[in-house]
N, C-alpha and C. Protein backbone atom coordinates (compact mmCIF):
# COMPACT_ATOMS: atom_id res chain seq x y z
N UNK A 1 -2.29 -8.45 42.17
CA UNK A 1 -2.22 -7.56 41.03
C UNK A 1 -2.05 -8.40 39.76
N UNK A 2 -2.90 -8.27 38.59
CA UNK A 2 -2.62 -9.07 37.33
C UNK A 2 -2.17 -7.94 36.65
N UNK A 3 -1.18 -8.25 36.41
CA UNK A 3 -0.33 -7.47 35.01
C UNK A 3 -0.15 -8.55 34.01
N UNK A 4 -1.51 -7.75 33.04
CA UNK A 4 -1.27 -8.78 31.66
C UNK A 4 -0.28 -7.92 30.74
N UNK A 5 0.44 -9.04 29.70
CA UNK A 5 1.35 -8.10 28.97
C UNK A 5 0.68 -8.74 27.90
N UNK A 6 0.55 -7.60 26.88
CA UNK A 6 0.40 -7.93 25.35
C UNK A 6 0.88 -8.34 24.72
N UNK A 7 1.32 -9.83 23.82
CA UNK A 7 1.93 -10.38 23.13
C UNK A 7 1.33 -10.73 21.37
N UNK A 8 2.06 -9.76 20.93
CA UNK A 8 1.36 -10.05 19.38
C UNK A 8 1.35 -10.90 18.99
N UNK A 9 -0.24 -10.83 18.55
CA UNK A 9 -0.38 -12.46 17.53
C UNK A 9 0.15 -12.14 16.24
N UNK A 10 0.48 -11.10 15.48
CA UNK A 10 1.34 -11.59 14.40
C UNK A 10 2.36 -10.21 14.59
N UNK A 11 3.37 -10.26 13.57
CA UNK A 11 4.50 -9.26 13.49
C UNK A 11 5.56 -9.48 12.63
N UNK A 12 5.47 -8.30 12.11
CA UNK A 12 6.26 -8.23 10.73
C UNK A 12 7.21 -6.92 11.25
N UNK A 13 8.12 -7.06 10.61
CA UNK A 13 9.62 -6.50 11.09
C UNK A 13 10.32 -6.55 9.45
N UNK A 14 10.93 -5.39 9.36
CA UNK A 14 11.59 -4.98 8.02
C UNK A 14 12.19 -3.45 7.53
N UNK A 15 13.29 -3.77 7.31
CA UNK A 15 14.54 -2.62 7.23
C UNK A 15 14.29 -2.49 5.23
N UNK A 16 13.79 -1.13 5.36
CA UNK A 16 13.91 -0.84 3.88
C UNK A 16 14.91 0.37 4.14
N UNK A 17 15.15 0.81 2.24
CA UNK A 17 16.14 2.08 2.01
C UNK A 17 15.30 2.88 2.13
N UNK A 18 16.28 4.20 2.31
CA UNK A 18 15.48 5.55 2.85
C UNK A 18 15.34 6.20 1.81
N UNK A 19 14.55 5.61 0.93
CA UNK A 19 14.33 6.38 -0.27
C UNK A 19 12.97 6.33 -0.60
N UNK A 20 12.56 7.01 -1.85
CA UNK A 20 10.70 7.23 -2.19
C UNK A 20 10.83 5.43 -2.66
N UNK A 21 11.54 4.65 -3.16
CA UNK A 21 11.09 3.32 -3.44
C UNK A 21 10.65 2.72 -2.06
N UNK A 22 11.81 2.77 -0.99
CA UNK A 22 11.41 2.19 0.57
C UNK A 22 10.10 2.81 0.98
N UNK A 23 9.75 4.04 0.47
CA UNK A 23 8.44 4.06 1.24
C UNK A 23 7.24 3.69 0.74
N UNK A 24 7.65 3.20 -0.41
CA UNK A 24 6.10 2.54 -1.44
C UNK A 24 6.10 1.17 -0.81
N UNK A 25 7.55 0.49 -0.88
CA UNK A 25 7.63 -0.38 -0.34
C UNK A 25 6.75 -0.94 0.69
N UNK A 26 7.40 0.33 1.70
CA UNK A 26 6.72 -0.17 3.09
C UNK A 26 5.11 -0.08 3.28
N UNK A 27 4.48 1.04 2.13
CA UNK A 27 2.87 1.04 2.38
C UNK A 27 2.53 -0.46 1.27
N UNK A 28 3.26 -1.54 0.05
CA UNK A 28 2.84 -2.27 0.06
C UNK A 28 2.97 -3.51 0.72
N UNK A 29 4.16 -3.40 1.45
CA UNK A 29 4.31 -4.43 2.54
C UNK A 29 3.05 -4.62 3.76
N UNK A 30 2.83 -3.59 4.34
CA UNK A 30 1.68 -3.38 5.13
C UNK A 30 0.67 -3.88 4.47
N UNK A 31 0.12 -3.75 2.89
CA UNK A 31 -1.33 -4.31 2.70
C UNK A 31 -0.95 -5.50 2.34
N UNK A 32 0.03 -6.05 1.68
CA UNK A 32 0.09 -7.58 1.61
C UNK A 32 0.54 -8.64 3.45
N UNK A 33 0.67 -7.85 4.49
CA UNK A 33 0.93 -8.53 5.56
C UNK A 33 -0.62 -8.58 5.79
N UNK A 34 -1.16 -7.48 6.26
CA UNK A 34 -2.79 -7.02 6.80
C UNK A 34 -3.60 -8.44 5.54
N UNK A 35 -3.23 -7.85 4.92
CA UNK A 35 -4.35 -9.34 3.60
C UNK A 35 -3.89 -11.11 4.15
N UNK A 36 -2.56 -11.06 4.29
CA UNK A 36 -2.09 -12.56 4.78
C UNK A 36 -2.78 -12.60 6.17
N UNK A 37 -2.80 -11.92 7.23
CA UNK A 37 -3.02 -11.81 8.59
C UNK A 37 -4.72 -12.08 8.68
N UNK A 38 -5.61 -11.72 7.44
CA UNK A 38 -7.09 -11.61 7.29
C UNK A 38 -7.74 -11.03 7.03
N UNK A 39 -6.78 -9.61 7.15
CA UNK A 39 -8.02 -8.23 6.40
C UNK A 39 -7.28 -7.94 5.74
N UNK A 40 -8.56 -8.36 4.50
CA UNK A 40 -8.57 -8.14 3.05
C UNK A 40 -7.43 -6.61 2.56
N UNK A 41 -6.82 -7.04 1.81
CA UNK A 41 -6.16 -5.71 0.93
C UNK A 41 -6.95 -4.57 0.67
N UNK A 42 -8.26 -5.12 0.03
CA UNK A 42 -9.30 -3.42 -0.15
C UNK A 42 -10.01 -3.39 0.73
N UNK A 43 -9.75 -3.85 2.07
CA UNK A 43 -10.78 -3.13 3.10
C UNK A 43 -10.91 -2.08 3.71
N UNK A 44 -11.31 -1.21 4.97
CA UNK A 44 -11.43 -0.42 4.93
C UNK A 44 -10.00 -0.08 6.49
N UNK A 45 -9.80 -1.61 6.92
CA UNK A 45 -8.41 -1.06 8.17
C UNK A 45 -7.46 -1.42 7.29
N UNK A 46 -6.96 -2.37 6.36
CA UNK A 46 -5.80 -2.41 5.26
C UNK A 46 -5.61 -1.25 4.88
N UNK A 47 -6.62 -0.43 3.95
CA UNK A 47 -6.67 0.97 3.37
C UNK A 47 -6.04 1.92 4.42
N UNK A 48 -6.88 1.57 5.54
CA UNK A 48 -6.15 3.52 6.75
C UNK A 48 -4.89 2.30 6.71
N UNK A 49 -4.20 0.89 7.27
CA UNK A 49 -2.83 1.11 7.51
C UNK A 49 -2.28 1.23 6.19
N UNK A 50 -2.43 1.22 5.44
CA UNK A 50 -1.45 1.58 4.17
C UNK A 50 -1.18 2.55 4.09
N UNK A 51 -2.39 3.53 4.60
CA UNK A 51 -2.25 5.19 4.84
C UNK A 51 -1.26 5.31 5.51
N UNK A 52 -1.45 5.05 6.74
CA UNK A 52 -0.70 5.71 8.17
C UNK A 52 0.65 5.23 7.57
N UNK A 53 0.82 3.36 7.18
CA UNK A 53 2.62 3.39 6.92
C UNK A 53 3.21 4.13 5.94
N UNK A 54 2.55 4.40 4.95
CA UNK A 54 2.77 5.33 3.74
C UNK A 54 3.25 7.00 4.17
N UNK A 55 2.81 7.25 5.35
CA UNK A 55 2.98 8.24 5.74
C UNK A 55 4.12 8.51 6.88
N UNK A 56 3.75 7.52 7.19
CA UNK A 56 4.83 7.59 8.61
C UNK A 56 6.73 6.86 7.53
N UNK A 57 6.09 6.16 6.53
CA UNK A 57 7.86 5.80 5.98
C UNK A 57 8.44 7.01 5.05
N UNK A 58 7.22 7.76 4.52
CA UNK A 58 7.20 8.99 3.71
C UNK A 58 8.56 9.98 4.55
N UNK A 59 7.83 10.24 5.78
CA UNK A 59 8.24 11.11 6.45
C UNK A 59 9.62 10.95 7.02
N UNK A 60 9.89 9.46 7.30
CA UNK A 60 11.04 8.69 7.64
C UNK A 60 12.21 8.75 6.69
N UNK A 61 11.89 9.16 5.54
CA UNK A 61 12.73 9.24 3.96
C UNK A 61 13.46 10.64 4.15
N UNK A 62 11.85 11.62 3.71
CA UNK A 62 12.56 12.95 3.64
C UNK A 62 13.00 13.84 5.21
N UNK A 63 12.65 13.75 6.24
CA UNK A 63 13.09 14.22 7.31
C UNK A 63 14.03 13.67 8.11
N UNK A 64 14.34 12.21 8.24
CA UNK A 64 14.90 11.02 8.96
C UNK A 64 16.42 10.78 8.08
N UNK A 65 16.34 11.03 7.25
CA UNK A 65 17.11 10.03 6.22
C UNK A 65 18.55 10.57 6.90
N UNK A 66 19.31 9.48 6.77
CA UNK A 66 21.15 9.59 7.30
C UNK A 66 21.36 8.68 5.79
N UNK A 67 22.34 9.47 5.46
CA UNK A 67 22.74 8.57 4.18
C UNK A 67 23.64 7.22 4.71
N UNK A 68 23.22 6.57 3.76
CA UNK A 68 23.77 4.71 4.13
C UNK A 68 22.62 3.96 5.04
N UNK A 69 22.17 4.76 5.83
CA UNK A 69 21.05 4.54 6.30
C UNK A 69 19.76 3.72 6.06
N UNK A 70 19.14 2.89 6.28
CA UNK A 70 17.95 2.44 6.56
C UNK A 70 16.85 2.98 7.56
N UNK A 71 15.82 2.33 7.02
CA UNK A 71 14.87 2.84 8.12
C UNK A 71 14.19 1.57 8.34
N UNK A 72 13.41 1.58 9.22
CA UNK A 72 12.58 0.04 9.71
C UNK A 72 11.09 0.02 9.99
N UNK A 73 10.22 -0.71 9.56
CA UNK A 73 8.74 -0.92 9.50
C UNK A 73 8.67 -1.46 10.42
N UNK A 74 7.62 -1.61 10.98
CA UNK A 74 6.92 -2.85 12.26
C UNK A 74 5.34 -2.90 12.16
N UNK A 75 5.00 -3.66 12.25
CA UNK A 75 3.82 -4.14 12.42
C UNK A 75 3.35 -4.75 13.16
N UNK A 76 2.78 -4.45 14.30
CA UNK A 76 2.15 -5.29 15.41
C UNK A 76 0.99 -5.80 15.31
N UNK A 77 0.16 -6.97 15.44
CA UNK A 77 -1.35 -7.00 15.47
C UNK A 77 -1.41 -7.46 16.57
N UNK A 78 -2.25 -6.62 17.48
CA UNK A 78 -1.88 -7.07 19.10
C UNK A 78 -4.05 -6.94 19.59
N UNK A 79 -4.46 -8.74 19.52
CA UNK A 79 -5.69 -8.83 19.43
C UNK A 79 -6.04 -9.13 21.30
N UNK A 80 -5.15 -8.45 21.74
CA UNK A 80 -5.85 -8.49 23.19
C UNK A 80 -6.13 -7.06 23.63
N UNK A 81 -5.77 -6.34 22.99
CA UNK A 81 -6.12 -4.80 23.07
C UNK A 81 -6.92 -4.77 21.63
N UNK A 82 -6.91 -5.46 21.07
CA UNK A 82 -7.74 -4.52 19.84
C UNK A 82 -7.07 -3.68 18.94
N UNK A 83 -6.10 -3.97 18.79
CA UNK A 83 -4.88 -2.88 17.90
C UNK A 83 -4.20 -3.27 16.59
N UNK A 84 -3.86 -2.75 16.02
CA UNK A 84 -2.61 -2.74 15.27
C UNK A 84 -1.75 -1.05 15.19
N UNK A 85 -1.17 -1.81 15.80
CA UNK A 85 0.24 -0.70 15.86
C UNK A 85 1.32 -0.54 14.28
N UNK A 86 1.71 0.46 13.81
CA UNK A 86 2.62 0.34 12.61
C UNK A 86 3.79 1.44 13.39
N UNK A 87 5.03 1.30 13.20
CA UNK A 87 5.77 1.66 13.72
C UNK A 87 6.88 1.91 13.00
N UNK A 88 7.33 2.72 12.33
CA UNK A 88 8.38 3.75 11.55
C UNK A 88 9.77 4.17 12.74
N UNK A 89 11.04 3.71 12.82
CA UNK A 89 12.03 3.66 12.87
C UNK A 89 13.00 4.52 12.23
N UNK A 90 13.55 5.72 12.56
CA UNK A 90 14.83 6.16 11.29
C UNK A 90 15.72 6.54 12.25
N UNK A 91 16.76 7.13 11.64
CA UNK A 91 18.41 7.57 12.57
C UNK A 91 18.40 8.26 13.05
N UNK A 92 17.48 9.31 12.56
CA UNK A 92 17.60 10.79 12.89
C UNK A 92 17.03 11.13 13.93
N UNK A 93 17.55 11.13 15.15
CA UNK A 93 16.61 11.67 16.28
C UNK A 93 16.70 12.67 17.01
N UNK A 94 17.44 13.58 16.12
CA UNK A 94 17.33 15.22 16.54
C UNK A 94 16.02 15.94 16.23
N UNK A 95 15.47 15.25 15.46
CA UNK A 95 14.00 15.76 14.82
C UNK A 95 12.92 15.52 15.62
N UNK A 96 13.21 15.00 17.06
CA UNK A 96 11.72 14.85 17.33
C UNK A 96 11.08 15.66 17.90
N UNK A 97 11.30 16.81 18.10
CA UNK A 97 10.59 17.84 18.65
C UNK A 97 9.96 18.74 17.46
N UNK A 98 10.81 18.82 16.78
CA UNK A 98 10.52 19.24 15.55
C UNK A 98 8.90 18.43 14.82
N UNK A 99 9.22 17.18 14.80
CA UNK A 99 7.97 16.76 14.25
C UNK A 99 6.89 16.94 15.09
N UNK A 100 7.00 16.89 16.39
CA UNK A 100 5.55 17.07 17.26
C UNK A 100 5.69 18.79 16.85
N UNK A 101 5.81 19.80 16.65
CA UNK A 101 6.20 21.13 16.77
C UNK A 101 5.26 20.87 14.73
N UNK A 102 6.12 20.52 14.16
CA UNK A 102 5.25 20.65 12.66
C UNK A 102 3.75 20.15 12.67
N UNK A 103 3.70 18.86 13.40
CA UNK A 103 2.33 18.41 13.45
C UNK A 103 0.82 18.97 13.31
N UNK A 104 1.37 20.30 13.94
CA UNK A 104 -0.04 20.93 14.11
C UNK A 104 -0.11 22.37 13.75
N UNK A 105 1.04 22.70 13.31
CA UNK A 105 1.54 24.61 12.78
C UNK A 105 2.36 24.99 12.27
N UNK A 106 3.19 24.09 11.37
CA UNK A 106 4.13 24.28 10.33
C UNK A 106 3.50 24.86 9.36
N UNK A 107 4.21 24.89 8.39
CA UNK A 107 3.90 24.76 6.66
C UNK A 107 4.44 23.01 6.33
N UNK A 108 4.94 22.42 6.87
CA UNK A 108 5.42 21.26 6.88
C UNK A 108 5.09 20.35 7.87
N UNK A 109 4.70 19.06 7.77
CA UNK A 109 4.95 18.03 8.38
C UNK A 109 2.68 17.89 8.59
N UNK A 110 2.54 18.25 7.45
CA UNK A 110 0.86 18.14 7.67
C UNK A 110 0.44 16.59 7.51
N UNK A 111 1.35 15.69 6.67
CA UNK A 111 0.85 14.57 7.23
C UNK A 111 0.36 13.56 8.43
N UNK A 112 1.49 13.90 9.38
CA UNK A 112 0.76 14.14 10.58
C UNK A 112 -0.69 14.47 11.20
N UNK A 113 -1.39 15.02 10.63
CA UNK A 113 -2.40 15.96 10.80
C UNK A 113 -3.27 14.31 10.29
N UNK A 114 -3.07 13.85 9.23
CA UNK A 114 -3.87 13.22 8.97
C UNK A 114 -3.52 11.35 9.50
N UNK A 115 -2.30 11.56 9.77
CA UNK A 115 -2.02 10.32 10.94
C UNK A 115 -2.77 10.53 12.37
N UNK A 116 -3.06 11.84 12.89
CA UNK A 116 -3.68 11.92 14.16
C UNK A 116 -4.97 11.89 13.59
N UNK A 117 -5.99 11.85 12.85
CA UNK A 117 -7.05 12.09 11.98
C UNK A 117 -7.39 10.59 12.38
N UNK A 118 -6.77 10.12 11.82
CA UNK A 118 -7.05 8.02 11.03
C UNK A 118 -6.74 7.41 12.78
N UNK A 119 -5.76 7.83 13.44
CA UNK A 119 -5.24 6.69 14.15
C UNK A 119 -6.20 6.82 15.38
N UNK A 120 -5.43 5.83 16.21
CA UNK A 120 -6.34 6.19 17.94
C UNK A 120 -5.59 6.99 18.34
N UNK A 121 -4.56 6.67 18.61
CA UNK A 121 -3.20 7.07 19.38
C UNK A 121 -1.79 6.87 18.18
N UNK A 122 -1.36 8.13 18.83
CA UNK A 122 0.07 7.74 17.56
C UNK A 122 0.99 9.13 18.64
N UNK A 123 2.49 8.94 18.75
CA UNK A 123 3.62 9.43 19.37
C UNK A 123 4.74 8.67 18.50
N UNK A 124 6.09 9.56 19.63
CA UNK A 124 7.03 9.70 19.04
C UNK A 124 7.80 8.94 20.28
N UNK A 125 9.13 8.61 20.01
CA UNK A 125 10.09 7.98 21.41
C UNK A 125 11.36 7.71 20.72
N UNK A 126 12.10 8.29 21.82
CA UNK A 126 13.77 7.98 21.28
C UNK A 126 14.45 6.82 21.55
N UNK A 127 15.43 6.47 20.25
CA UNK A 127 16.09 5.08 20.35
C UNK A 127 17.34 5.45 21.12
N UNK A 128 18.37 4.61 20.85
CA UNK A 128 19.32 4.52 21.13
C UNK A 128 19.75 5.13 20.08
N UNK A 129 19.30 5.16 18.83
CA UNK A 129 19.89 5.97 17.76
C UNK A 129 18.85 6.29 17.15
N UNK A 130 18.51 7.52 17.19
CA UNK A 130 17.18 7.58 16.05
C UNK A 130 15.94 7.83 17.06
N UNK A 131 14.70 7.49 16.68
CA UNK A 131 13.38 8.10 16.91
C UNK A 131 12.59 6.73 16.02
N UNK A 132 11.83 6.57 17.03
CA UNK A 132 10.49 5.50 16.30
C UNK A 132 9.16 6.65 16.31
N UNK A 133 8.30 6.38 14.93
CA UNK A 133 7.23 7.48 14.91
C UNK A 133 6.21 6.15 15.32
N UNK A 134 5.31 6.16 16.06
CA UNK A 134 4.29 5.55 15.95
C UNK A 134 2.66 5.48 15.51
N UNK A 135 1.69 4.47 15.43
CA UNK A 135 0.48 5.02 15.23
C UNK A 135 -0.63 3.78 15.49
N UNK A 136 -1.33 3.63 16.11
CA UNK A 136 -2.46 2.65 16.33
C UNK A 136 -3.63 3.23 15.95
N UNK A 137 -4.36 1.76 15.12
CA UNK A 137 -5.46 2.25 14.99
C UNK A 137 -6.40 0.51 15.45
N UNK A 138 -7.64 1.01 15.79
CA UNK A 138 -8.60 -0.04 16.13
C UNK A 138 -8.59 -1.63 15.16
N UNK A 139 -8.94 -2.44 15.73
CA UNK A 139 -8.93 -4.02 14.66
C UNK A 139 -10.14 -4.36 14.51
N UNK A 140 -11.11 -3.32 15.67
CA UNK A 140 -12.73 -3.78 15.40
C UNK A 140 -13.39 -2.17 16.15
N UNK A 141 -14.59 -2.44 16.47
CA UNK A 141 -15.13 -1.36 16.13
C UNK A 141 -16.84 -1.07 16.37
N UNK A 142 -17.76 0.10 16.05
CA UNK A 142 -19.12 -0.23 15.93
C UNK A 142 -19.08 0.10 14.58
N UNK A 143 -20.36 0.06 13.88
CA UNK A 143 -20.46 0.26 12.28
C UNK A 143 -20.15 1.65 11.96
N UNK A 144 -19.36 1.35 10.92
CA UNK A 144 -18.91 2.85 10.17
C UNK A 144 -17.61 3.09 10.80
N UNK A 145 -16.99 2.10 11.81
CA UNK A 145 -15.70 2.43 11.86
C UNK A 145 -14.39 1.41 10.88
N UNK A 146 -13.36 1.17 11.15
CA UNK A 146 -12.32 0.78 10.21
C UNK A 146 -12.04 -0.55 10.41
N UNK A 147 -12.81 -0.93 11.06
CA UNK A 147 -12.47 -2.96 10.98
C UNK A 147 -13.15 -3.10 9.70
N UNK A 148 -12.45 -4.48 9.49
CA UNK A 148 -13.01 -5.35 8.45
C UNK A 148 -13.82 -6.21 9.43
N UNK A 149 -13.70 -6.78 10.47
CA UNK A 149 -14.25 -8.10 10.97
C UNK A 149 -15.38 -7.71 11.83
């Protein structure tokens, strides 16, 4: 039996405040990592992850937030699957039913809608404290999809 395990070739890790500054933050952290890593800042997979983290730290602010609190970014680029994973962290993990439950028939939580839109795959999973939101999207592709390379 070969069980390969995926080991990211790059990864960025970072605890911002749970505020509207932490979440600008975290969507420009994502395009200046994605630009250092190789794809370009205005391309077209920089652009969707700036989306998806912009959205997923958005949501991490106003639904997640524990005061004193932080929340945490991740960034995986994992080039043996073809991925990059972005991964949103907050305290609050009474909410996660709630967010799969808004996702698709609220009046709230429609960003989502457009994280399942952009990504491949994107879920939810409980910490030890808190809830990680997740979201992958492709690193390559056929034409007209979201690689740069």
């Amino acid at each position: 039996m070969n069980l390969e395990i995926s080991t990211p070739l790059k990864e960025l890790t970072q605890r911002l405040s749970a505020t509207p500054r932490g979440a600008r933050l975290a969507r420009r952290l994502t395009g200046t990592s994605l630009d250092n890593w190789g794809y370009p800042y205005d391309g077209p997979l920089n652009n969707t992850a700036q989306l998806l983290a912009s959205e997923l730290a958005t949501n991490a602010v106003t639904h997640g937030r524990v005061p004193g609190r932080d929340f945490e970014l991740r960034l995986l680029l994992l080039p043996q699957e073809d991925t990059l994973r972005i991964e949103v962290s907050d305290t609050r993990g009474e909410r996660q039913l709630q967010i799969l439950r808004a996702a698709f028939g609220d009046e709230h939580g429609r960003g989502l809608i457009v994280v399942d839109a952009l990504s491949r795959t994107w879920g939810v999973r409980e910490r030890v404290v808190g809830k990680t939101v997740w979201a992958e999207i492709p690193l390559a592709g056929p034409p007209g999809a979201i690689s740069d390379r």
